[in-house]
PDB file of N, CA and C in Angstrom:
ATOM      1  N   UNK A   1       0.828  -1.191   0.000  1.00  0.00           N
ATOM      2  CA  UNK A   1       0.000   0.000   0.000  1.00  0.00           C
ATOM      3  C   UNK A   1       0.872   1.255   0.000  1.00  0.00           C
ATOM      4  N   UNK A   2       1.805   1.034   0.962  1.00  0.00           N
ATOM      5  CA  UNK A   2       2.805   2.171   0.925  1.00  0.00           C
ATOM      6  C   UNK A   2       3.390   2.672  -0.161  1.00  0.00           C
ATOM      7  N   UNK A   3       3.901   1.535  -0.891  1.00  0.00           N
ATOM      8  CA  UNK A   3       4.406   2.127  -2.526  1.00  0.00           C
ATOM      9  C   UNK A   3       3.172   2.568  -3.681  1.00  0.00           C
ATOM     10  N   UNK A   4       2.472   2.380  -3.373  1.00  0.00           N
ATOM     11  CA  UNK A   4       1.125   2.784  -4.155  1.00  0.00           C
ATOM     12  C   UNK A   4       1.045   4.606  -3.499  1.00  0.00           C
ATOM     13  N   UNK A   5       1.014   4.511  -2.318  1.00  0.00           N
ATOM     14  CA  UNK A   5       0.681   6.484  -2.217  1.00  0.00           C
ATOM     15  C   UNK A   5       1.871   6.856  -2.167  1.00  0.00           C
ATOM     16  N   UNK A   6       3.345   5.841  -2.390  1.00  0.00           N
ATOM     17  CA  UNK A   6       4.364   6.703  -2.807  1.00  0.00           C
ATOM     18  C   UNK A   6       4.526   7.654  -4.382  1.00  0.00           C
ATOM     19  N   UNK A   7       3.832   6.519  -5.091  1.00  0.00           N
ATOM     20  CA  UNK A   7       3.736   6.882  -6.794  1.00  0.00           C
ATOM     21  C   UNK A   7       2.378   7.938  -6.536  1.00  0.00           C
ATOM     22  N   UNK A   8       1.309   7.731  -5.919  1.00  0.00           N
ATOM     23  CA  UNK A   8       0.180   8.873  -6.276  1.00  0.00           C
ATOM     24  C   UNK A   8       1.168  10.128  -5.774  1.00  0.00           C
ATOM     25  N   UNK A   9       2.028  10.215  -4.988  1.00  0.00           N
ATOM     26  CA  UNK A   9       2.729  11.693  -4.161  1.00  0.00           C
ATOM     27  C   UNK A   9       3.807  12.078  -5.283  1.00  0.00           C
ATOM     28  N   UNK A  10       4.039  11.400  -6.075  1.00  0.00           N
ATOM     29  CA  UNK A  10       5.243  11.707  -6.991  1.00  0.00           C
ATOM     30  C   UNK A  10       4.466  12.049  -8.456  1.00  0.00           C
ATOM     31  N   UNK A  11       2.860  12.041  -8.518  1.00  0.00           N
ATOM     32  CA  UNK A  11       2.185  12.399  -9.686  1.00  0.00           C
ATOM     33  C   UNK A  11       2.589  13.968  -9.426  1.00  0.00           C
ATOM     34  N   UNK A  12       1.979  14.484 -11.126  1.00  0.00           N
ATOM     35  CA  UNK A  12       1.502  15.881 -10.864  1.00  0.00           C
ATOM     36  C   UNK A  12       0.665  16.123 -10.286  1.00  0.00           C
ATOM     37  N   UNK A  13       0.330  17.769 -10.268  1.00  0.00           N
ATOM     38  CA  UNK A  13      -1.080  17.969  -9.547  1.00  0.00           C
ATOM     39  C   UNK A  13      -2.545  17.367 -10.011  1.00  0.00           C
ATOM     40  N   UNK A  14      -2.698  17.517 -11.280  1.00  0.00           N
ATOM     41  CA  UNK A  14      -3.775  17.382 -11.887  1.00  0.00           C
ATOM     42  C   UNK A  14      -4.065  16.012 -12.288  1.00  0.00           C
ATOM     43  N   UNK A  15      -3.062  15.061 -12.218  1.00  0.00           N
ATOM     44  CA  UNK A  15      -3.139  13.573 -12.068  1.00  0.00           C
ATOM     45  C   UNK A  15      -3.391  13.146 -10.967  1.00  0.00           C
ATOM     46  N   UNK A  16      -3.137  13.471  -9.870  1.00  0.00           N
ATOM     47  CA  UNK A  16      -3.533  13.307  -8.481  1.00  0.00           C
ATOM     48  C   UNK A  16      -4.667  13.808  -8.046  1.00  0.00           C
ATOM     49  N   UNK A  17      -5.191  14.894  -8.387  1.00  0.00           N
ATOM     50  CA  UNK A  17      -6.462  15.141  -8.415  1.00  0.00           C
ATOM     51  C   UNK A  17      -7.445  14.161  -8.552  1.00  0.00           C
ATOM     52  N   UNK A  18      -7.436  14.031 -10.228  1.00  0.00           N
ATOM     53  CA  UNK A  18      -7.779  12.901 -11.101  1.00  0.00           C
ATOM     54  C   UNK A  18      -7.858  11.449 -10.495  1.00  0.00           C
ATOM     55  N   UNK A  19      -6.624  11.177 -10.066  1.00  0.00           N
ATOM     56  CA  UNK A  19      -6.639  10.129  -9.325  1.00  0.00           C
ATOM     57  C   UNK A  19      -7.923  10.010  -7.998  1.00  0.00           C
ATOM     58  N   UNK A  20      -7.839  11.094  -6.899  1.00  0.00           N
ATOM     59  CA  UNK A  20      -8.684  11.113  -6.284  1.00  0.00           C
ATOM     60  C   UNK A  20     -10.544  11.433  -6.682  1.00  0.00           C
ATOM     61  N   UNK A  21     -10.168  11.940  -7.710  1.00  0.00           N
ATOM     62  CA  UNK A  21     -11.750  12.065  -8.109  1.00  0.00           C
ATOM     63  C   UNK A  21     -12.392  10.706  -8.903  1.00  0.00           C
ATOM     64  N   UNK A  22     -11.788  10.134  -9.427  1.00  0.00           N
ATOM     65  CA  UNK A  22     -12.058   8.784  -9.936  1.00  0.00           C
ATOM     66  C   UNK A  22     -12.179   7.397  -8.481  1.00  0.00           C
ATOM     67  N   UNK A  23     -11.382   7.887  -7.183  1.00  0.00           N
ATOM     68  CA  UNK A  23     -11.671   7.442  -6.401  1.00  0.00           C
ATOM     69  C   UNK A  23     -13.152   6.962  -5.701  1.00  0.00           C
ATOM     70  N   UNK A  24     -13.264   8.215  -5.656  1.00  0.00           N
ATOM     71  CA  UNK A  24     -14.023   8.994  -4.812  1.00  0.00           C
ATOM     72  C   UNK A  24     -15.339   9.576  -5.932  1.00  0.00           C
ATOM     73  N   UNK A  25     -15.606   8.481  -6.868  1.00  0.00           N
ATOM     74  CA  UNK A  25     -16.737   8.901  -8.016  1.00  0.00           C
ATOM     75  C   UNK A  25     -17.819   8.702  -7.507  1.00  0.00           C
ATOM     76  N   UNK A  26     -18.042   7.394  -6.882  1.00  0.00           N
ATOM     77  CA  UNK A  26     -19.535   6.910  -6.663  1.00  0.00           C
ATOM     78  C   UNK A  26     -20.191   8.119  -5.563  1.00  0.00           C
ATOM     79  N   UNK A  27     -18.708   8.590  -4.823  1.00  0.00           N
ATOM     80  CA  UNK A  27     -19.248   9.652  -3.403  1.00  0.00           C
ATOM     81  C   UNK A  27     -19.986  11.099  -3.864  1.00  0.00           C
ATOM     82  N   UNK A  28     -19.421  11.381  -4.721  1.00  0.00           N
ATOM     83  CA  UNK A  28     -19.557  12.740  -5.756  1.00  0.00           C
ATOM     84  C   UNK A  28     -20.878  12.838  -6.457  1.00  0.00           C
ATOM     85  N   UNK A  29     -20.897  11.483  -7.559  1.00  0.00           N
ATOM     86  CA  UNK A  29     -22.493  11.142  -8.088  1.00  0.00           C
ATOM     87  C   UNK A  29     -23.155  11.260  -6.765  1.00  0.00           C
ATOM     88  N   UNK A  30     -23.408  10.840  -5.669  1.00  0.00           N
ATOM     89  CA  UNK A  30     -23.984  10.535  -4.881  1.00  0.00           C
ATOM     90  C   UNK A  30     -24.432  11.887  -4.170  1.00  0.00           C
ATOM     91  N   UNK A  31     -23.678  12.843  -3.663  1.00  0.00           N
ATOM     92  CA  UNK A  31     -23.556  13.819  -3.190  1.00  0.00           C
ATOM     93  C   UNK A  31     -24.374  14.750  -4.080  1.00  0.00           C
ATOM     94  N   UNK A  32     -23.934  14.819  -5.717  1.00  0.00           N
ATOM     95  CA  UNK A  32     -24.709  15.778  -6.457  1.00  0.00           C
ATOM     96  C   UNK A  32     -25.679  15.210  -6.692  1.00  0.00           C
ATOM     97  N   UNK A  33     -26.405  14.333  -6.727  1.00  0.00           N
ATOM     98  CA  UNK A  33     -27.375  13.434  -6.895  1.00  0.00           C
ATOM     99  C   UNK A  33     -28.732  14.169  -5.836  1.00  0.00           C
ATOM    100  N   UNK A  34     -28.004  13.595  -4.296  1.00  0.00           N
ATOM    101  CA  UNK A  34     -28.805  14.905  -3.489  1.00  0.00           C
ATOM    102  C   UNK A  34     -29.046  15.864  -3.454  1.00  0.00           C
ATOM    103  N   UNK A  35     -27.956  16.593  -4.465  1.00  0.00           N
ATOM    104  CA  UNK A  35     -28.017  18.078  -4.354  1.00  0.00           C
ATOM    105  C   UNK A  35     -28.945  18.585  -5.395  1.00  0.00           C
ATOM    106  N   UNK A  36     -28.950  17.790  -6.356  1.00  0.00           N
ATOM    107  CA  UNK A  36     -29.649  18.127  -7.483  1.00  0.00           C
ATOM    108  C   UNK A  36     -31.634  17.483  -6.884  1.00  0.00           C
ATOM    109  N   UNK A  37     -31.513  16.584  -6.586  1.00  0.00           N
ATOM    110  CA  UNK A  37     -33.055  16.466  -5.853  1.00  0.00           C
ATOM    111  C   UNK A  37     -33.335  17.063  -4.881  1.00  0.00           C
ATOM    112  N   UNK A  38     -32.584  17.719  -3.983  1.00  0.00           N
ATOM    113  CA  UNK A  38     -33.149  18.338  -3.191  1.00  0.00           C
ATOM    114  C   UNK A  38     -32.809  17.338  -1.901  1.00  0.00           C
ATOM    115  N   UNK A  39     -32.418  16.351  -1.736  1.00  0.00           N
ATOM    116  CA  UNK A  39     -32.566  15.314  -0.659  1.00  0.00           C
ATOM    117  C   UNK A  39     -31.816  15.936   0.730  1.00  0.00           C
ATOM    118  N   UNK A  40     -32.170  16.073   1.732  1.00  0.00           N
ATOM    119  CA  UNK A  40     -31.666  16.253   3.193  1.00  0.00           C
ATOM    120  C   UNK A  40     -30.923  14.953   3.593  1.00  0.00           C
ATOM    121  N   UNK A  41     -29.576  15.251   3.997  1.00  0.00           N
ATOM    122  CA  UNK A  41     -28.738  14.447   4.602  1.00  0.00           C
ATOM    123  C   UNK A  41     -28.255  14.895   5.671  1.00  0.00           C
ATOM    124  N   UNK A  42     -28.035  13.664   6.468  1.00  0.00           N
ATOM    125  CA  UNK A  42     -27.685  13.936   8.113  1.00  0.00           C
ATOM    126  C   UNK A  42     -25.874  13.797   7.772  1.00  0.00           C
ATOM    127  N   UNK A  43     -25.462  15.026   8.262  1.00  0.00           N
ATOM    128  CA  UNK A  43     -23.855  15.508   8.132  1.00  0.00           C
ATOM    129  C   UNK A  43     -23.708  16.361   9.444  1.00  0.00           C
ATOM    130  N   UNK A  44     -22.527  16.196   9.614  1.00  0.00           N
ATOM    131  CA  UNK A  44     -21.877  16.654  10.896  1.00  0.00           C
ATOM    132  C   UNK A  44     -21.270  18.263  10.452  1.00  0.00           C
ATOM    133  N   UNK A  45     -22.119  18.763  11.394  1.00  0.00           N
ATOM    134  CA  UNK A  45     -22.103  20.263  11.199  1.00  0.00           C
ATOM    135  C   UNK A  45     -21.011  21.125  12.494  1.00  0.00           C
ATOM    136  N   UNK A  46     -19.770  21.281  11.634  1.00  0.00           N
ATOM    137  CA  UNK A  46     -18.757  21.694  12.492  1.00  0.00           C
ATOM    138  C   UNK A  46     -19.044  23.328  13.630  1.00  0.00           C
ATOM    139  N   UNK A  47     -20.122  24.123  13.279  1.00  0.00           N
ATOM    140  CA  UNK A  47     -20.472  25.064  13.526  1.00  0.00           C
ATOM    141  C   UNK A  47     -21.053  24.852  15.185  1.00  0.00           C
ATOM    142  N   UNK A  48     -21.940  23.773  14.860  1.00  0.00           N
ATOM    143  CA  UNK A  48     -22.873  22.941  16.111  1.00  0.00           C
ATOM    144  C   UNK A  48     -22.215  22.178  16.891  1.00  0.00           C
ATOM    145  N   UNK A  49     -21.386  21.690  16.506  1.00  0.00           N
ATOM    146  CA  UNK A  49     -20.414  20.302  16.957  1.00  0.00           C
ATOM    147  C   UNK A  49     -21.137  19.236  16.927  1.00  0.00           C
ATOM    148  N   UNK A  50     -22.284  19.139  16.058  1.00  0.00           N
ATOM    149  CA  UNK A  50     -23.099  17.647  15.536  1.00  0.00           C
ATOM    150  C   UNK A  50     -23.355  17.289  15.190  1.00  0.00           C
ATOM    151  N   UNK A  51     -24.334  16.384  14.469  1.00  0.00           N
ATOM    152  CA  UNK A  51     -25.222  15.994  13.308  1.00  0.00           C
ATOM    153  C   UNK A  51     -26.497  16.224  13.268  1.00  0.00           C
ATOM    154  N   UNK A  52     -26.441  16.818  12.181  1.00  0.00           N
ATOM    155  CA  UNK A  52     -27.930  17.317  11.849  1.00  0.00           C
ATOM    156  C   UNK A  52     -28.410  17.316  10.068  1.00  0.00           C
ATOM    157  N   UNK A  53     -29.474  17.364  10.101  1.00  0.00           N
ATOM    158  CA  UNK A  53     -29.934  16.900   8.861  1.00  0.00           C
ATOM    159  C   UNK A  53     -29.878  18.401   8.183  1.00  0.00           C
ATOM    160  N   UNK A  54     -29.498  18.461   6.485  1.00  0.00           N
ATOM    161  CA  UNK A  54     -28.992  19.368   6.035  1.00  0.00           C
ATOM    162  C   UNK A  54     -28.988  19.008   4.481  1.00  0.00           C
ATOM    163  N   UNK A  55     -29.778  20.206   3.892  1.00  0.00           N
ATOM    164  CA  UNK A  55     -30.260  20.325   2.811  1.00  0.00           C
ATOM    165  C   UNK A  55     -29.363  20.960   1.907  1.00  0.00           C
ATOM    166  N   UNK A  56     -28.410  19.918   1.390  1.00  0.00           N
ATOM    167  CA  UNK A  56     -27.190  20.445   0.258  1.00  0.00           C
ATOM    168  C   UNK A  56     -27.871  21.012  -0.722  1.00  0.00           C
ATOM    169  N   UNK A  57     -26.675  22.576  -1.179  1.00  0.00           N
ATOM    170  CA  UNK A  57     -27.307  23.284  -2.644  1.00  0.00           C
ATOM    171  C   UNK A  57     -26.049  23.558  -3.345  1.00  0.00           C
ATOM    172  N   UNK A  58     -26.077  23.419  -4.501  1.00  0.00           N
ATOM    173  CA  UNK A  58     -25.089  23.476  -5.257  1.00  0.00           C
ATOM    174  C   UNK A  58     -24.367  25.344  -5.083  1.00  0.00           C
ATOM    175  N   UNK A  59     -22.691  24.652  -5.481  1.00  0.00           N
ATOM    176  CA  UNK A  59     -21.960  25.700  -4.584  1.00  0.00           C
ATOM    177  C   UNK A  59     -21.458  25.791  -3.340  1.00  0.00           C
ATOM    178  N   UNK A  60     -22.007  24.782  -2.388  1.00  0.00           N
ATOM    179  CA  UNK A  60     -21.785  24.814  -0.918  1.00  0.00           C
ATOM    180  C   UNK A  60     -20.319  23.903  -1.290  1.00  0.00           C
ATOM    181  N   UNK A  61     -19.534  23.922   0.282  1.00  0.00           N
ATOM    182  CA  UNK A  61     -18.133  22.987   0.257  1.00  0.00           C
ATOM    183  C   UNK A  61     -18.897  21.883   1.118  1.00  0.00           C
ATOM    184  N   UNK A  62     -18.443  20.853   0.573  1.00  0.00           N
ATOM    185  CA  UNK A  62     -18.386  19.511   1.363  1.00  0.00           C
ATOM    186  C   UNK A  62     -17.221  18.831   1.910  1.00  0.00           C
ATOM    187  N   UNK A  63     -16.844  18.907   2.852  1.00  0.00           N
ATOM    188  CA  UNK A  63     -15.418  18.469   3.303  1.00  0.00           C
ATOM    189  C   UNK A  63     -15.691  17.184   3.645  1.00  0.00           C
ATOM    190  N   UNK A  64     -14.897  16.353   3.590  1.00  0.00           N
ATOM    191  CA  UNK A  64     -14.748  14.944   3.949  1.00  0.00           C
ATOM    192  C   UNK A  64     -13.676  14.309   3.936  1.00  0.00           C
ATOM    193  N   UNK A  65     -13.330  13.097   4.937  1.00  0.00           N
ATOM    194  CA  UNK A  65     -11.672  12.910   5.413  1.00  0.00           C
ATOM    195  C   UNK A  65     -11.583  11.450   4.407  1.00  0.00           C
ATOM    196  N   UNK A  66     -10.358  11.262   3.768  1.00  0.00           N
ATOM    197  CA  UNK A  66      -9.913  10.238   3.096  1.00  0.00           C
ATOM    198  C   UNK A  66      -8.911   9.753   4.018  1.00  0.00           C
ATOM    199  N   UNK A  67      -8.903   8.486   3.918  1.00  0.00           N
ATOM    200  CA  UNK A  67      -7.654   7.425   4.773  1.00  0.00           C
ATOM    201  C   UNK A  67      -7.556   8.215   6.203  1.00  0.00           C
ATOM    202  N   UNK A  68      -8.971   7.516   6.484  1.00  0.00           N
ATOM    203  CA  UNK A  68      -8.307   8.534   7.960  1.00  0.00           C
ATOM    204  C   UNK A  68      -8.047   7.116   8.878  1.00  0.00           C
ATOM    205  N   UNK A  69      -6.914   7.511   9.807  1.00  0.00           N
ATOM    206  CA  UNK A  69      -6.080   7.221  10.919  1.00  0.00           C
ATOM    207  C   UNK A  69      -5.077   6.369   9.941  1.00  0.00           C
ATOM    208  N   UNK A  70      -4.597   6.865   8.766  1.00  0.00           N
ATOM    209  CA  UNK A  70      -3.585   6.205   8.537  1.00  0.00           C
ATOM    210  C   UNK A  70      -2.238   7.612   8.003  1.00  0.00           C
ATOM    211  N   UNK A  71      -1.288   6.443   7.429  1.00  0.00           N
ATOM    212  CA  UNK A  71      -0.331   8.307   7.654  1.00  0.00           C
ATOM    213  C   UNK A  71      -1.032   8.729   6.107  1.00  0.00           C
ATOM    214  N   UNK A  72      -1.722   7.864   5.238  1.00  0.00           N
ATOM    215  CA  UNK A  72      -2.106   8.673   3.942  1.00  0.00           C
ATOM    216  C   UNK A  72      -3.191   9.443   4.240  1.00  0.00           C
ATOM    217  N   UNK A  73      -3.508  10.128   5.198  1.00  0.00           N
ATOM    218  CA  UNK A  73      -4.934  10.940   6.021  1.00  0.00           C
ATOM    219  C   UNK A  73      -4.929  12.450   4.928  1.00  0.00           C
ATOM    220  N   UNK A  74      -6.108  12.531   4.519  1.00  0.00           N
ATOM    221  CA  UNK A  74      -6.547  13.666   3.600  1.00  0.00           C
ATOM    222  C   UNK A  74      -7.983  14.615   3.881  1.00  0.00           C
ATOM    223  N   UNK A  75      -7.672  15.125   3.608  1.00  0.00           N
ATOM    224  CA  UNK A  75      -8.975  16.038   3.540  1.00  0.00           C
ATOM    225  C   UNK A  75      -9.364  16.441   2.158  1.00  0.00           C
ATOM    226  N   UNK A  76     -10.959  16.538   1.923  1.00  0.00           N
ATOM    227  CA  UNK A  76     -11.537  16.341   0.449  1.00  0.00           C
ATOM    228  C   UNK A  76     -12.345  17.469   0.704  1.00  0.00           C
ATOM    229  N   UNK A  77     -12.298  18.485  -0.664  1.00  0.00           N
ATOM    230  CA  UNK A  77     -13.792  19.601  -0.174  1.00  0.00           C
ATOM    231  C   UNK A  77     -14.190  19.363  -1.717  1.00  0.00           C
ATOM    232  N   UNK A  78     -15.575  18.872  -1.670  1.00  0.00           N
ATOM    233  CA  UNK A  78     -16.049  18.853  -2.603  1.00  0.00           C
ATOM    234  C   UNK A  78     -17.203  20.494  -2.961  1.00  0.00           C
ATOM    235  N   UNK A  79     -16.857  20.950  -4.630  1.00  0.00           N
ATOM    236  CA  UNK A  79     -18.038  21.921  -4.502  1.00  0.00           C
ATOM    237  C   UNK A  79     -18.807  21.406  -5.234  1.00  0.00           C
ATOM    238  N   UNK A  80     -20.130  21.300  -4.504  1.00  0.00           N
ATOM    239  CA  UNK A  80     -21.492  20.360  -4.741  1.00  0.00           C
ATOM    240  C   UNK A  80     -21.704  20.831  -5.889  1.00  0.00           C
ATOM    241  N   UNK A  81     -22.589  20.184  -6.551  1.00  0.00           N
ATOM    242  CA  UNK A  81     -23.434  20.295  -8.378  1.00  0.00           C
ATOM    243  C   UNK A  81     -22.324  19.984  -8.824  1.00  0.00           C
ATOM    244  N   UNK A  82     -20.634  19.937  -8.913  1.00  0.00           N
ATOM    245  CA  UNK A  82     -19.562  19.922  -9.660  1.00  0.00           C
ATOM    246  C   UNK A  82     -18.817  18.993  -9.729  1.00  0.00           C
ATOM    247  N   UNK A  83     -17.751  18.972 -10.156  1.00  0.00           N
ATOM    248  CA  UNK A  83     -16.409  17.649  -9.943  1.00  0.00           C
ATOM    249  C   UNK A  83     -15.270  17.980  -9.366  1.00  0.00           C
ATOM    250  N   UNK A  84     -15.244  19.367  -9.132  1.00  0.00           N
ATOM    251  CA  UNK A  84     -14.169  20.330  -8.335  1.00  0.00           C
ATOM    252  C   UNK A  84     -14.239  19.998  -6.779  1.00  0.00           C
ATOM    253  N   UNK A  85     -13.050  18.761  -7.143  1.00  0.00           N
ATOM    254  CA  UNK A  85     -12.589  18.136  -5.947  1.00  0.00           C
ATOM    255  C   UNK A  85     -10.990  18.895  -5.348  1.00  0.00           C
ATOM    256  N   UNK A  86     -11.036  19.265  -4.518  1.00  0.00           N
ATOM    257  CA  UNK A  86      -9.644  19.970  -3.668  1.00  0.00           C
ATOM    258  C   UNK A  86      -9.164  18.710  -2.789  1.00  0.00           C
ATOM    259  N   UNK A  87      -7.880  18.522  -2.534  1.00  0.00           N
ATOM    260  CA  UNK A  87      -7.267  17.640  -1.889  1.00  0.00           C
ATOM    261  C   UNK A  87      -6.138  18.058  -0.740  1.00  0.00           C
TER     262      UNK A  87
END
């Protein structure tokens, strides 16, 4: 596994991106999927310190943690309706 996020860290930017957005596809469809119906999802609202149900609209950031508790630990902000994934 280790030599695998050694080669994703030695991509360019925009291949690594790429890389993570092809990851992380089904999460994205899924996400704009809600956003585009209108659907309320229960997400942890850093403002509150909790979870609460929350009516995504395109444009908003969606942050979400990749490989977490390992040393490949990431942070993802997705901007909803889009494919403009930040890493």
């Amino acid at each position: 596994m280790e030599d695998l996020f050694n080669i994703i860290q030695s991509l360019e930017t925009n291949f690594k991106r790429k890389f993570y957005q092809l990851l992380l596809a089904n999460l994205i469809k899924e996400l704009n999927l809600n956003t585009k119906k209108k659907i309320p999802l229960l997400v942890y609202d850093l403002e509150s310190d909790s979870n609460k149900e929350m009516l995504l609209t395109k444009k908003k950031h969606c942050i979400f943690e990749i490989f977490k508790d390992t040393n490949y630990y990431r942070l993802a902000d997705l901007e909803l309706g889009t494919d403009n994934l930040l890493v």
